[in-house]
N, C-alpha and C. Protein backbone atom coordinates (compact mmCIF):
# COMPACT_ATOMS: atom_id res chain seq x y z
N UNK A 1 68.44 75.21 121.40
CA UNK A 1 67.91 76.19 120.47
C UNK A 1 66.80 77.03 121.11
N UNK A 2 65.99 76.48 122.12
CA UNK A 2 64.78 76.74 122.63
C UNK A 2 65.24 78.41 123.57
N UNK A 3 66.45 77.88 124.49
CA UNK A 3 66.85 78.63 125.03
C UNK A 3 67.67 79.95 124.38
N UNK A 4 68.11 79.95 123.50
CA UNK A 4 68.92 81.11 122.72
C UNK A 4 67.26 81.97 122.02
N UNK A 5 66.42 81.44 121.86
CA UNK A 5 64.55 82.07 120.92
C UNK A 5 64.56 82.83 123.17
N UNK A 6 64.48 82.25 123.51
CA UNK A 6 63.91 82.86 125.34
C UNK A 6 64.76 83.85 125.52
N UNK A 7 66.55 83.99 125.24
CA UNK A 7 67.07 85.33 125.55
C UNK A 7 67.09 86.35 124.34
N UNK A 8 66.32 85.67 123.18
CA UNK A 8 65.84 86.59 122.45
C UNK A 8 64.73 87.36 122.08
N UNK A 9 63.73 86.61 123.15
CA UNK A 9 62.78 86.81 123.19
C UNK A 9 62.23 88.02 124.47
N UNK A 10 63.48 87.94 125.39
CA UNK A 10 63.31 88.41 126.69
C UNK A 10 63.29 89.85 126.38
N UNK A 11 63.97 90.65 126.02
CA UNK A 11 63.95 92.37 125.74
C UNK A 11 63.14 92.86 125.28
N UNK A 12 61.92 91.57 123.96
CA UNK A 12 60.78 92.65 123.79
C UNK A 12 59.83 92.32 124.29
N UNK A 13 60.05 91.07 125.22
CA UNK A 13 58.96 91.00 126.58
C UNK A 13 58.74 91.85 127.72
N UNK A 14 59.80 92.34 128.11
CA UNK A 14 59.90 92.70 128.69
C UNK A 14 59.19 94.35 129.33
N UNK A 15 59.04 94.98 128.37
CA UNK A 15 58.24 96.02 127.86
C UNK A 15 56.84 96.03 127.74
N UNK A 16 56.44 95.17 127.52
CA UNK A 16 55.22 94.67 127.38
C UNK A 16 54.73 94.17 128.86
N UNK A 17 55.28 93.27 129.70
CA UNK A 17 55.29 93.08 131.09
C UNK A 17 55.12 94.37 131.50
N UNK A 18 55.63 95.29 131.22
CA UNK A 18 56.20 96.35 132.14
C UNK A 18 54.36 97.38 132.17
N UNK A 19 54.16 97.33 130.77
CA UNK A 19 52.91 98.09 130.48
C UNK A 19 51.71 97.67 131.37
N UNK A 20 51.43 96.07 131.51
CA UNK A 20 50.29 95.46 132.44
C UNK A 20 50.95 95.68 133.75
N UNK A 21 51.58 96.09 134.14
CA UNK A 21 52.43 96.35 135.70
C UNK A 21 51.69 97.91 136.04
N UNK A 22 51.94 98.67 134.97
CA UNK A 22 51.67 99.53 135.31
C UNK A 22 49.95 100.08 134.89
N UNK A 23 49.31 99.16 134.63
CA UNK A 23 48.18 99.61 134.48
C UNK A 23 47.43 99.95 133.31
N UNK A 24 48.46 99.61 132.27
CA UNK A 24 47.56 99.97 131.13
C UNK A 24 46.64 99.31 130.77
N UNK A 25 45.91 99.69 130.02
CA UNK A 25 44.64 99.16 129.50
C UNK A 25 44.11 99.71 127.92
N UNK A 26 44.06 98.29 126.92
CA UNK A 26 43.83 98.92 126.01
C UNK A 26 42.77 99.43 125.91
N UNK A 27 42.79 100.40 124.50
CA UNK A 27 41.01 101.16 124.59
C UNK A 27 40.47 100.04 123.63
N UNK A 28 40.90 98.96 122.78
CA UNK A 28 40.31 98.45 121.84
C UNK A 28 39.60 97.06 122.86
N UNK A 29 38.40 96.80 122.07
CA UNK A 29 37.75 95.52 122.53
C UNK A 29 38.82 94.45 122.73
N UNK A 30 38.40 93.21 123.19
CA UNK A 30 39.06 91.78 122.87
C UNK A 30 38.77 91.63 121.09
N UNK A 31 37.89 91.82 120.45
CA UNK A 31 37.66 91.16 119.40
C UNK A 31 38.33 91.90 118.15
N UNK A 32 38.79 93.03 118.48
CA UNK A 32 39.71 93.87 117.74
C UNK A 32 38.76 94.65 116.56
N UNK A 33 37.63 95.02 117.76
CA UNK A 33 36.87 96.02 116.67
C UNK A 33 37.25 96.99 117.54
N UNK A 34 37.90 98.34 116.79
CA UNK A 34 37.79 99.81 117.28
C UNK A 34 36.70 100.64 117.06
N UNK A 35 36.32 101.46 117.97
CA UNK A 35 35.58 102.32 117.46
C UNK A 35 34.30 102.30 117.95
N UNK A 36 33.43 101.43 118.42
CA UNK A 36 32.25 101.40 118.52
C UNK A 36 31.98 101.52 120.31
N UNK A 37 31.04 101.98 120.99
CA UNK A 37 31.24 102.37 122.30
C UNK A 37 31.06 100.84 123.23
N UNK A 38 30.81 99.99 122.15
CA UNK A 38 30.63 98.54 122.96
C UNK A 38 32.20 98.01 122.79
N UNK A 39 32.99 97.93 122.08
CA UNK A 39 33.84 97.36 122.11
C UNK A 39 34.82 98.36 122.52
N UNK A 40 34.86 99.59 122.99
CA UNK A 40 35.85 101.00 123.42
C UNK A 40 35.69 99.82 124.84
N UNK A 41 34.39 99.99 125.36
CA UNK A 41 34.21 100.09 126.60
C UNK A 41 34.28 98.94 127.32
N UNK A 42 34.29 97.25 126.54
CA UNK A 42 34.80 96.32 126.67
C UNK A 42 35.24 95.92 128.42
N UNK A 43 34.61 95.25 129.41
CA UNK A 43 35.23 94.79 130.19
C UNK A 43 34.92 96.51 131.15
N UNK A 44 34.21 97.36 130.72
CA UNK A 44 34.43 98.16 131.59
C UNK A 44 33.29 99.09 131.35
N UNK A 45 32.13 98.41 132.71
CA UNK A 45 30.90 98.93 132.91
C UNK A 45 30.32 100.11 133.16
N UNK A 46 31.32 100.93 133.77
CA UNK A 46 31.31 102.21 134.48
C UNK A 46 31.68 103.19 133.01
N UNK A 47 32.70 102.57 131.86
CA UNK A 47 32.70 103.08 130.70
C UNK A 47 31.62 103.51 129.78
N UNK A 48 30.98 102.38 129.70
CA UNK A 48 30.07 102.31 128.54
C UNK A 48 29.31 102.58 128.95
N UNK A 49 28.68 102.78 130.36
CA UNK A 49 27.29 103.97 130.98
C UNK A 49 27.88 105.11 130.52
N UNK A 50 29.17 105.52 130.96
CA UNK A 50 29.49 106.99 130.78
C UNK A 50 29.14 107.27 129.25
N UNK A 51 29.68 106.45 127.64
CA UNK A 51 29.98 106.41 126.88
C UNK A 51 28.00 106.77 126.24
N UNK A 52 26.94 105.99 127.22
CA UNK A 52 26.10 106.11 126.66
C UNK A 52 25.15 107.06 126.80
N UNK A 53 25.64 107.74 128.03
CA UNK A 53 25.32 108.79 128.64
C UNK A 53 25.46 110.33 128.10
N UNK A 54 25.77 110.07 126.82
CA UNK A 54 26.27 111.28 126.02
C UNK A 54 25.56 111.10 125.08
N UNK A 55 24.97 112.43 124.81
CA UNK A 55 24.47 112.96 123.52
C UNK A 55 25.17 113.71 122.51
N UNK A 56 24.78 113.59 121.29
CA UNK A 56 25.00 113.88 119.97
C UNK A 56 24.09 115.09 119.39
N UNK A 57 24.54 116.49 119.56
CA UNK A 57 23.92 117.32 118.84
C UNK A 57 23.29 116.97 117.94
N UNK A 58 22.85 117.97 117.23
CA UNK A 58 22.39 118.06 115.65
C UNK A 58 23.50 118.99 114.76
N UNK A 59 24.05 117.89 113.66
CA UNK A 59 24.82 118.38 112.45
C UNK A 59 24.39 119.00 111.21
N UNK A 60 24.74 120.02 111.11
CA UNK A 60 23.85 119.58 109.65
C UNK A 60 24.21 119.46 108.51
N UNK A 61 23.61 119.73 107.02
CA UNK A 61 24.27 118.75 105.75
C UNK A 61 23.45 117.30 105.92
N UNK A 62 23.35 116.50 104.87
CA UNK A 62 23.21 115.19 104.77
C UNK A 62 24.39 114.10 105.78
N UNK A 63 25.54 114.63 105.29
CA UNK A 63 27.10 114.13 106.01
C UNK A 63 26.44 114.12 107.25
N UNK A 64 26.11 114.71 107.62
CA UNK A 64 26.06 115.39 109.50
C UNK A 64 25.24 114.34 109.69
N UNK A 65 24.07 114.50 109.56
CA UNK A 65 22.99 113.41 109.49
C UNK A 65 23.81 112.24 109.69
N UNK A 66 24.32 111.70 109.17
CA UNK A 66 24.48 110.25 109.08
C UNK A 66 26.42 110.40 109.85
N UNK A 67 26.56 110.85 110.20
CA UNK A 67 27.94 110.98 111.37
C UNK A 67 26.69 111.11 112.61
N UNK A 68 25.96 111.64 112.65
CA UNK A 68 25.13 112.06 113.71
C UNK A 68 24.56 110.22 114.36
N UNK A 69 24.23 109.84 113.46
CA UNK A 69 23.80 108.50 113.78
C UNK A 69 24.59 107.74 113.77
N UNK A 70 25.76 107.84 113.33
CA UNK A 70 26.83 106.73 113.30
C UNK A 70 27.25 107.00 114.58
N UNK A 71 27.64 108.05 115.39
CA UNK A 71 27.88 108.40 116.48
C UNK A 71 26.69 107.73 117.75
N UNK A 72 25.53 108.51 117.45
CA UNK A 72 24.53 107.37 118.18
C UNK A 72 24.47 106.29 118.23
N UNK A 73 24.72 105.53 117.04
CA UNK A 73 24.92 104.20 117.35
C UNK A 73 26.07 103.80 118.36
N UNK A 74 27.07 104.15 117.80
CA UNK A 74 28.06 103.87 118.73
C UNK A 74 28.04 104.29 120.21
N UNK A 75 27.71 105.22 120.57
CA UNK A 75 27.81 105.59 121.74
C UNK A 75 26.61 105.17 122.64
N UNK A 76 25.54 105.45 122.07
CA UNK A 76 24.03 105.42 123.10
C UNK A 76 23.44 103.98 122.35
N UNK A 77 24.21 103.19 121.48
CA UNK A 77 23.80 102.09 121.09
C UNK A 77 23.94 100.59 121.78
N UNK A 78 24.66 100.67 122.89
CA UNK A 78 24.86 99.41 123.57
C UNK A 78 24.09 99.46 124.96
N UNK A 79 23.57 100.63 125.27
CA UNK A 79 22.83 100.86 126.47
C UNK A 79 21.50 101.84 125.98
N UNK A 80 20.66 101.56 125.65
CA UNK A 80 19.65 102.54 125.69
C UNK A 80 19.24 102.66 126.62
N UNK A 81 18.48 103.59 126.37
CA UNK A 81 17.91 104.58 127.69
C UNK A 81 18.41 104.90 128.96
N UNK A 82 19.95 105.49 128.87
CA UNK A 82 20.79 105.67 129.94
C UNK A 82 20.68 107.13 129.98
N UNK A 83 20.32 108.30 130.74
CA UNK A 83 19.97 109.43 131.17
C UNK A 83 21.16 109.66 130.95
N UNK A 84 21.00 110.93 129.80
CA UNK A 84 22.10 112.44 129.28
C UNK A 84 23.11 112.76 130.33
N UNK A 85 24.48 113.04 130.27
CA UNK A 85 25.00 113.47 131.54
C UNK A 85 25.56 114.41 130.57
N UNK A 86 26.56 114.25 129.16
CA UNK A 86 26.64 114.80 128.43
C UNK A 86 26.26 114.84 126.73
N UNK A 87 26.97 116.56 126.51
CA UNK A 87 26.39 116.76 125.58
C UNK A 87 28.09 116.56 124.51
N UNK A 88 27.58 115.75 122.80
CA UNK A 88 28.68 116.08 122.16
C UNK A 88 28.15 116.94 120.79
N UNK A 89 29.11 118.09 120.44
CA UNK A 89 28.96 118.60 119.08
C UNK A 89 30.25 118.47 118.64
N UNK A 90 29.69 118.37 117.29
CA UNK A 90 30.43 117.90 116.42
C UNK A 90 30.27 119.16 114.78
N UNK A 91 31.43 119.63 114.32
CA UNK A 91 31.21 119.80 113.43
C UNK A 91 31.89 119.07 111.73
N UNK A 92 31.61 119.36 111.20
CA UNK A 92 32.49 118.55 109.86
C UNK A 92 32.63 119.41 108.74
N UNK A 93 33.91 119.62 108.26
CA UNK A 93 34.20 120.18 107.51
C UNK A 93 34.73 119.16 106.19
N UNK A 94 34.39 120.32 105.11
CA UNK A 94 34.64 118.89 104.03
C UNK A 94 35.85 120.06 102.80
N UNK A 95 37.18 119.32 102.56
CA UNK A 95 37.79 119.93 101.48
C UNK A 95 38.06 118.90 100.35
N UNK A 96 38.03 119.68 99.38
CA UNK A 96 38.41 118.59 97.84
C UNK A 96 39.30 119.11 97.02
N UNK A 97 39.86 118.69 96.27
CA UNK A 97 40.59 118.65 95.41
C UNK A 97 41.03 117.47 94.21
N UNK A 98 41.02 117.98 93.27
CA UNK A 98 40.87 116.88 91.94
C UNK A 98 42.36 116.71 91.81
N UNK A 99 42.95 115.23 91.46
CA UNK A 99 44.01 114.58 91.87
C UNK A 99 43.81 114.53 89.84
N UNK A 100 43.17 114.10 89.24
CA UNK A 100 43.39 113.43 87.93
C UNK A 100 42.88 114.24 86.67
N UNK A 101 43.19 114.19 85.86
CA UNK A 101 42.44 115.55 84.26
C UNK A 101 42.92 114.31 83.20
N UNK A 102 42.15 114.76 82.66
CA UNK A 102 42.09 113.83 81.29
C UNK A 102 42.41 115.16 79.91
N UNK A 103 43.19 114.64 79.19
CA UNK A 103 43.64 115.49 78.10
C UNK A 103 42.69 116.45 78.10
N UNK A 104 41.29 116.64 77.76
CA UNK A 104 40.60 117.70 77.64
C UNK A 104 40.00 118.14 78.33
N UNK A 105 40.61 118.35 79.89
CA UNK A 105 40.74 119.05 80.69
C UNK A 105 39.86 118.52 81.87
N UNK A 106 38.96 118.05 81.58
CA UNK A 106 38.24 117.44 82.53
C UNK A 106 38.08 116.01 83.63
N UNK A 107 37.85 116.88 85.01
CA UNK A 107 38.30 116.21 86.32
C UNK A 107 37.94 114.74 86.31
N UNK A 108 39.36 113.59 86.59
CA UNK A 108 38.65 111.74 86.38
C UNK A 108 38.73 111.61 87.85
N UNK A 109 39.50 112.04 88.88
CA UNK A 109 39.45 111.23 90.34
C UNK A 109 39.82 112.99 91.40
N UNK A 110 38.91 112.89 92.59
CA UNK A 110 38.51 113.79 93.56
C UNK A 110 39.13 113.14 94.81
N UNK A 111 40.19 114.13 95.39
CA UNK A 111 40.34 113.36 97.14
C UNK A 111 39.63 114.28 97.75
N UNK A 112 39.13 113.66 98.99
CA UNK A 112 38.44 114.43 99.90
C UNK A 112 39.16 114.60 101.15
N UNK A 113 39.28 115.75 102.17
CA UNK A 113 39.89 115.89 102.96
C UNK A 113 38.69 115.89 103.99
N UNK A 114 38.41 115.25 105.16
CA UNK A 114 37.16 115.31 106.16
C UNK A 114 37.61 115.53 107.27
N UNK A 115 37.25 116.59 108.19
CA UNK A 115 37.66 116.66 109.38
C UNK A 115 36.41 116.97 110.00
N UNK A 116 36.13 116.51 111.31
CA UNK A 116 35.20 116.53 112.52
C UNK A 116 36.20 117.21 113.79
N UNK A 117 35.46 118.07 114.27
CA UNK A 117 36.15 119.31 115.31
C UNK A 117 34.86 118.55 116.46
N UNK A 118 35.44 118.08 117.93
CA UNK A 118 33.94 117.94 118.09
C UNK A 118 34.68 118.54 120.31
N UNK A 119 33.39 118.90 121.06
CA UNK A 119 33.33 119.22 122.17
C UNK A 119 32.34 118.09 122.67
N UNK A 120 33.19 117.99 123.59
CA UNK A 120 32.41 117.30 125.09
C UNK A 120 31.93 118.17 126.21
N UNK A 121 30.83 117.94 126.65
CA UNK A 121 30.53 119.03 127.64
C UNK A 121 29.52 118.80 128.53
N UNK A 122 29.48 118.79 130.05
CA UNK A 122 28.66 118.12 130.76
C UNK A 122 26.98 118.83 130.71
N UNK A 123 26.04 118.34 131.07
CA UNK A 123 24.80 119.23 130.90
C UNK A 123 24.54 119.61 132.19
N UNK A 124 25.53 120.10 133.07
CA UNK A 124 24.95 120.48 134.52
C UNK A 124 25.49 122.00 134.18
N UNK A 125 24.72 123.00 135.30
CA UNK A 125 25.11 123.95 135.28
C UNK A 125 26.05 124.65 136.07
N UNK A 126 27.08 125.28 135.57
CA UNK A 126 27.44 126.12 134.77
C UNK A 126 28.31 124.65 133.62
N UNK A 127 28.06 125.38 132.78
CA UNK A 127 28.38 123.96 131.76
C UNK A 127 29.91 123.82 131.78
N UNK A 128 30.66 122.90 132.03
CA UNK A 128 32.14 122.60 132.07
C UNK A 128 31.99 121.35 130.66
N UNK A 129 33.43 121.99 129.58
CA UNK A 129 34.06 121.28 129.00
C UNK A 129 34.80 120.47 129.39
N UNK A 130 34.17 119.29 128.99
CA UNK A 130 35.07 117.94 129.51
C UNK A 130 36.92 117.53 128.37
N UNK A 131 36.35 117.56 126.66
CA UNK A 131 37.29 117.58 126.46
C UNK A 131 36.57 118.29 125.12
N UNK A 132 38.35 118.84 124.28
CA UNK A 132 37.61 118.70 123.42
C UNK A 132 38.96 118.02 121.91
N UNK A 133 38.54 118.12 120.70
CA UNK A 133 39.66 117.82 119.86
C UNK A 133 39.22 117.31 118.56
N UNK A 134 39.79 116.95 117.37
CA UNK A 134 39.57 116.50 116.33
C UNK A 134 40.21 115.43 115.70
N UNK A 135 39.47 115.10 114.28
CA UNK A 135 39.67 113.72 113.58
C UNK A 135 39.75 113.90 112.45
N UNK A 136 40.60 113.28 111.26
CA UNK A 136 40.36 114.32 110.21
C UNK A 136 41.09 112.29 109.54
N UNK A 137 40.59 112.25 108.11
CA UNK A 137 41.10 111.37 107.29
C UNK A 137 40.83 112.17 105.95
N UNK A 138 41.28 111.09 105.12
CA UNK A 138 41.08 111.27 103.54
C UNK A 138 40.76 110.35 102.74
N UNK A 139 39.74 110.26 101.86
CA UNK A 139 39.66 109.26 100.71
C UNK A 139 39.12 109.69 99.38
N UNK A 140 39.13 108.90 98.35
CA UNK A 140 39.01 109.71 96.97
C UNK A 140 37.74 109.00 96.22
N UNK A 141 37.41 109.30 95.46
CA UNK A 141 36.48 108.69 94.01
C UNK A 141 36.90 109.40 93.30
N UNK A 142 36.61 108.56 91.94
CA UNK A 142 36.39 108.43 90.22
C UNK A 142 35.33 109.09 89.66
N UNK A 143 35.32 109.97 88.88
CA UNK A 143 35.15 110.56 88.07
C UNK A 143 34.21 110.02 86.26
N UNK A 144 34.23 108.65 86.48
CA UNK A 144 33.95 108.10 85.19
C UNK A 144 33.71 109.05 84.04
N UNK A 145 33.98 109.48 82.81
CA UNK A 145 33.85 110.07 81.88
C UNK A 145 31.76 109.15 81.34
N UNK A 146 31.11 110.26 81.60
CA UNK A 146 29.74 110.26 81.05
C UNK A 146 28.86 109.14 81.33
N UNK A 147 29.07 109.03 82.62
CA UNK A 147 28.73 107.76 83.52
C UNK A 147 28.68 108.12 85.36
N UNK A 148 27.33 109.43 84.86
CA UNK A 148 26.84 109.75 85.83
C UNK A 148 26.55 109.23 87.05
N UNK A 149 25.49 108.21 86.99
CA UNK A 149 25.07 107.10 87.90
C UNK A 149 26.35 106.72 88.59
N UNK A 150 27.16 106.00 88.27
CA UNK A 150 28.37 105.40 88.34
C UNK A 150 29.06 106.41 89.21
N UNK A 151 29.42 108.06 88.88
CA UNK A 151 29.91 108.94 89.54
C UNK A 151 29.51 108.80 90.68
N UNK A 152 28.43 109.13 90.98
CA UNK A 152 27.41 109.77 92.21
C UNK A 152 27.38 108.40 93.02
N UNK A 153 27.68 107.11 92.73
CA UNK A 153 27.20 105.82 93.39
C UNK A 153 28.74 106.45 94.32
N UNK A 154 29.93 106.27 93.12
CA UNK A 154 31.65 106.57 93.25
C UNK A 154 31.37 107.19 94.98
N UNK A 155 30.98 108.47 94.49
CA UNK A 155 30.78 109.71 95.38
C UNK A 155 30.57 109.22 97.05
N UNK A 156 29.07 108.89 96.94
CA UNK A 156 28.31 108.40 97.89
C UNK A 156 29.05 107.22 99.28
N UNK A 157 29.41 106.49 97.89
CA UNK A 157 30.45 105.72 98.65
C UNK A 157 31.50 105.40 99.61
N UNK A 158 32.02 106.66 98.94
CA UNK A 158 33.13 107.66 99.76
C UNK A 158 33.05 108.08 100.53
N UNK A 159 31.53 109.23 100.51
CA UNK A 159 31.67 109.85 101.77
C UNK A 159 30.77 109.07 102.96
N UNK A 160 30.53 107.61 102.41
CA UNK A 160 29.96 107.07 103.54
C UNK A 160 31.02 106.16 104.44
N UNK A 161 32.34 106.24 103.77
CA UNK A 161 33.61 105.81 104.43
C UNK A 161 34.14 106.20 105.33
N UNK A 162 33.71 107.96 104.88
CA UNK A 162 34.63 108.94 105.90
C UNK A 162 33.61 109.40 106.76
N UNK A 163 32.72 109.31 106.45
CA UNK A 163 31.50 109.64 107.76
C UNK A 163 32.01 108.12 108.79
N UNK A 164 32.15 106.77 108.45
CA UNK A 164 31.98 105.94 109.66
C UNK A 164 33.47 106.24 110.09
N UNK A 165 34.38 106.29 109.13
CA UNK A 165 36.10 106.39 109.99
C UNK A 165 35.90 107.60 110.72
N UNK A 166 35.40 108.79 110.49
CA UNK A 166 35.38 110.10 111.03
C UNK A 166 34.52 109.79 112.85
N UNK A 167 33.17 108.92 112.75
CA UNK A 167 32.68 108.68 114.06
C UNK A 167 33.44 107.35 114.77
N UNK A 168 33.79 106.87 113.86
CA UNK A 168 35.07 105.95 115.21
C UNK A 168 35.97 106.50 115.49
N UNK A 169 36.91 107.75 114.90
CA UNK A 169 37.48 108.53 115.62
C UNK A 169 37.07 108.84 116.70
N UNK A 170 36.27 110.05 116.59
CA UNK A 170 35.44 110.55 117.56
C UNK A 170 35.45 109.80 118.60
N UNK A 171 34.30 108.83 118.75
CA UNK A 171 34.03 107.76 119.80
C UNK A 171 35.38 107.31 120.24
N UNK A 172 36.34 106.80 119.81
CA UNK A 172 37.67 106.89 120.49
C UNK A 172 37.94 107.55 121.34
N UNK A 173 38.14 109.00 120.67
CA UNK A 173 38.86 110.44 121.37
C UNK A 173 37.85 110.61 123.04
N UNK A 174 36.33 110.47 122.63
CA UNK A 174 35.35 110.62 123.60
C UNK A 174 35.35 109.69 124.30
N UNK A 175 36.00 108.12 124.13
CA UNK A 175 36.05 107.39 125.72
C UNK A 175 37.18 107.63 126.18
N UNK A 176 38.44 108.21 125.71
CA UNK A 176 39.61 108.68 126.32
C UNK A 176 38.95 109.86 127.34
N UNK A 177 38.72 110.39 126.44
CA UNK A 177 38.30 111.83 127.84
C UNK A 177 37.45 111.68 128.83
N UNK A 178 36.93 110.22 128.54
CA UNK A 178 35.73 109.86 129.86
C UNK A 178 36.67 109.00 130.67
N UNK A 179 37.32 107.80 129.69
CA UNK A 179 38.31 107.64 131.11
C UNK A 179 39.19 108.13 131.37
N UNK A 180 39.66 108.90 131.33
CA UNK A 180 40.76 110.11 131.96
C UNK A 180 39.50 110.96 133.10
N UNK A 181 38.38 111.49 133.03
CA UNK A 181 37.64 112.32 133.57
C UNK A 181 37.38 111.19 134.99
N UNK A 182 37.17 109.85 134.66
CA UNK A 182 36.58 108.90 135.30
C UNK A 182 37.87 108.84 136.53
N UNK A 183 38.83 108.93 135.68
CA UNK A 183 40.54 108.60 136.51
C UNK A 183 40.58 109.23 137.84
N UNK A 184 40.10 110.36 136.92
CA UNK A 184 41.20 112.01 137.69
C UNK A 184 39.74 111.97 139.33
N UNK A 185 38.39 111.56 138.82
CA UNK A 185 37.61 111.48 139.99
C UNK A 185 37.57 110.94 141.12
N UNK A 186 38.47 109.20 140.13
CA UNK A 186 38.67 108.46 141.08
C UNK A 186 39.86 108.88 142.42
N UNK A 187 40.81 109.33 141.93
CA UNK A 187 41.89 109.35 142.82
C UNK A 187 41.82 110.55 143.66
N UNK A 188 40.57 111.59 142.92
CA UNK A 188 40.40 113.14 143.84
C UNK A 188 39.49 112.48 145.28
């Protein structure tokens, strides 16, 4: 029986063999946290200098603010005080639309559409774009009928979801383009 599970087992091993042959490497930690520049960079020292070595404009809005720091954390949070090499901006755009109405017309549940547009860019002169690209999710709140507090908690909530999914994007997209930048140096 053992042996019939091994030649069934062999074809989607095989693929998988094939990936560590050739060098891949995941971007996620061992511990299966995504997103954060300590666990992007996992096992790879030359990463997470690069990763911390980047700065975070100024956003603005409240949102911005706090993507702004969620980003700092992640990135310049596992190495402090590692000297700027680059710079990241980021912008965030926010769309809504009311999903729910209650007989007398008024809005019970809001989705939000969030996208972050952001550039990488070295701080030497003449300034070269390293990469650039975007992140975009969606999530919703409730509306409670005359249960303000409750709304605004709803609200808050939300967009403190899509501010942290929106900077683990990011931080993703930004250690790809560092190790790809890191790659392309190595082999020039």
């Amino acid at each position: 029986m053992s042996s019939r599970r091994a030649l069934l087992a062999a074809p989607l091993l095989a693929p998988l063999m094939a990936l560590g042959a050739c060098g891949f490497r995941p971007l996620y930690g061992p511990n299966g946290e995504g997103g954060t520049g300590a666990a992007v960079a996992a096992n790879e020292p030359n990463l997470a200098e690069a990763l911390a070595s980047v700065r975070v404009g100024l956003i603005p809005e409240r949102n911005g603010q706090l993507m702004r720091r969620a980003l700092q954390r992640q990135l310049e949070g596992s190495r402090p005080g590692v000297q700027s090499r680059y710079d990241l901006e980021v912008t965030l755009v926010y769309a809504t639309e009311v999903l729910g109405y209650q007989t007398d017309g008024l809005a019970t549940r809001v989705r939000v559409v969030a996208s972050a547009n952001w550039v990488l860019a070295t701080q030497s002169v003449p300034r070269e774009v390293v990469d650039r690209g975007s992140a975009r999710t969606v999530d919703a709140y409730n509306l409670p009928n005359l249960q303000f507090f409750a709304s605004d908690a709803s609200r808050e909530d939300m967009e403190r979801r899509l501010v942290a999914e929106l900077s683990q994007r990011v931080t993703v997209g930004v250690a790809v383009a560092l190790r790809r930048r890191m790659a392309s140096a190595a082999t020039s």
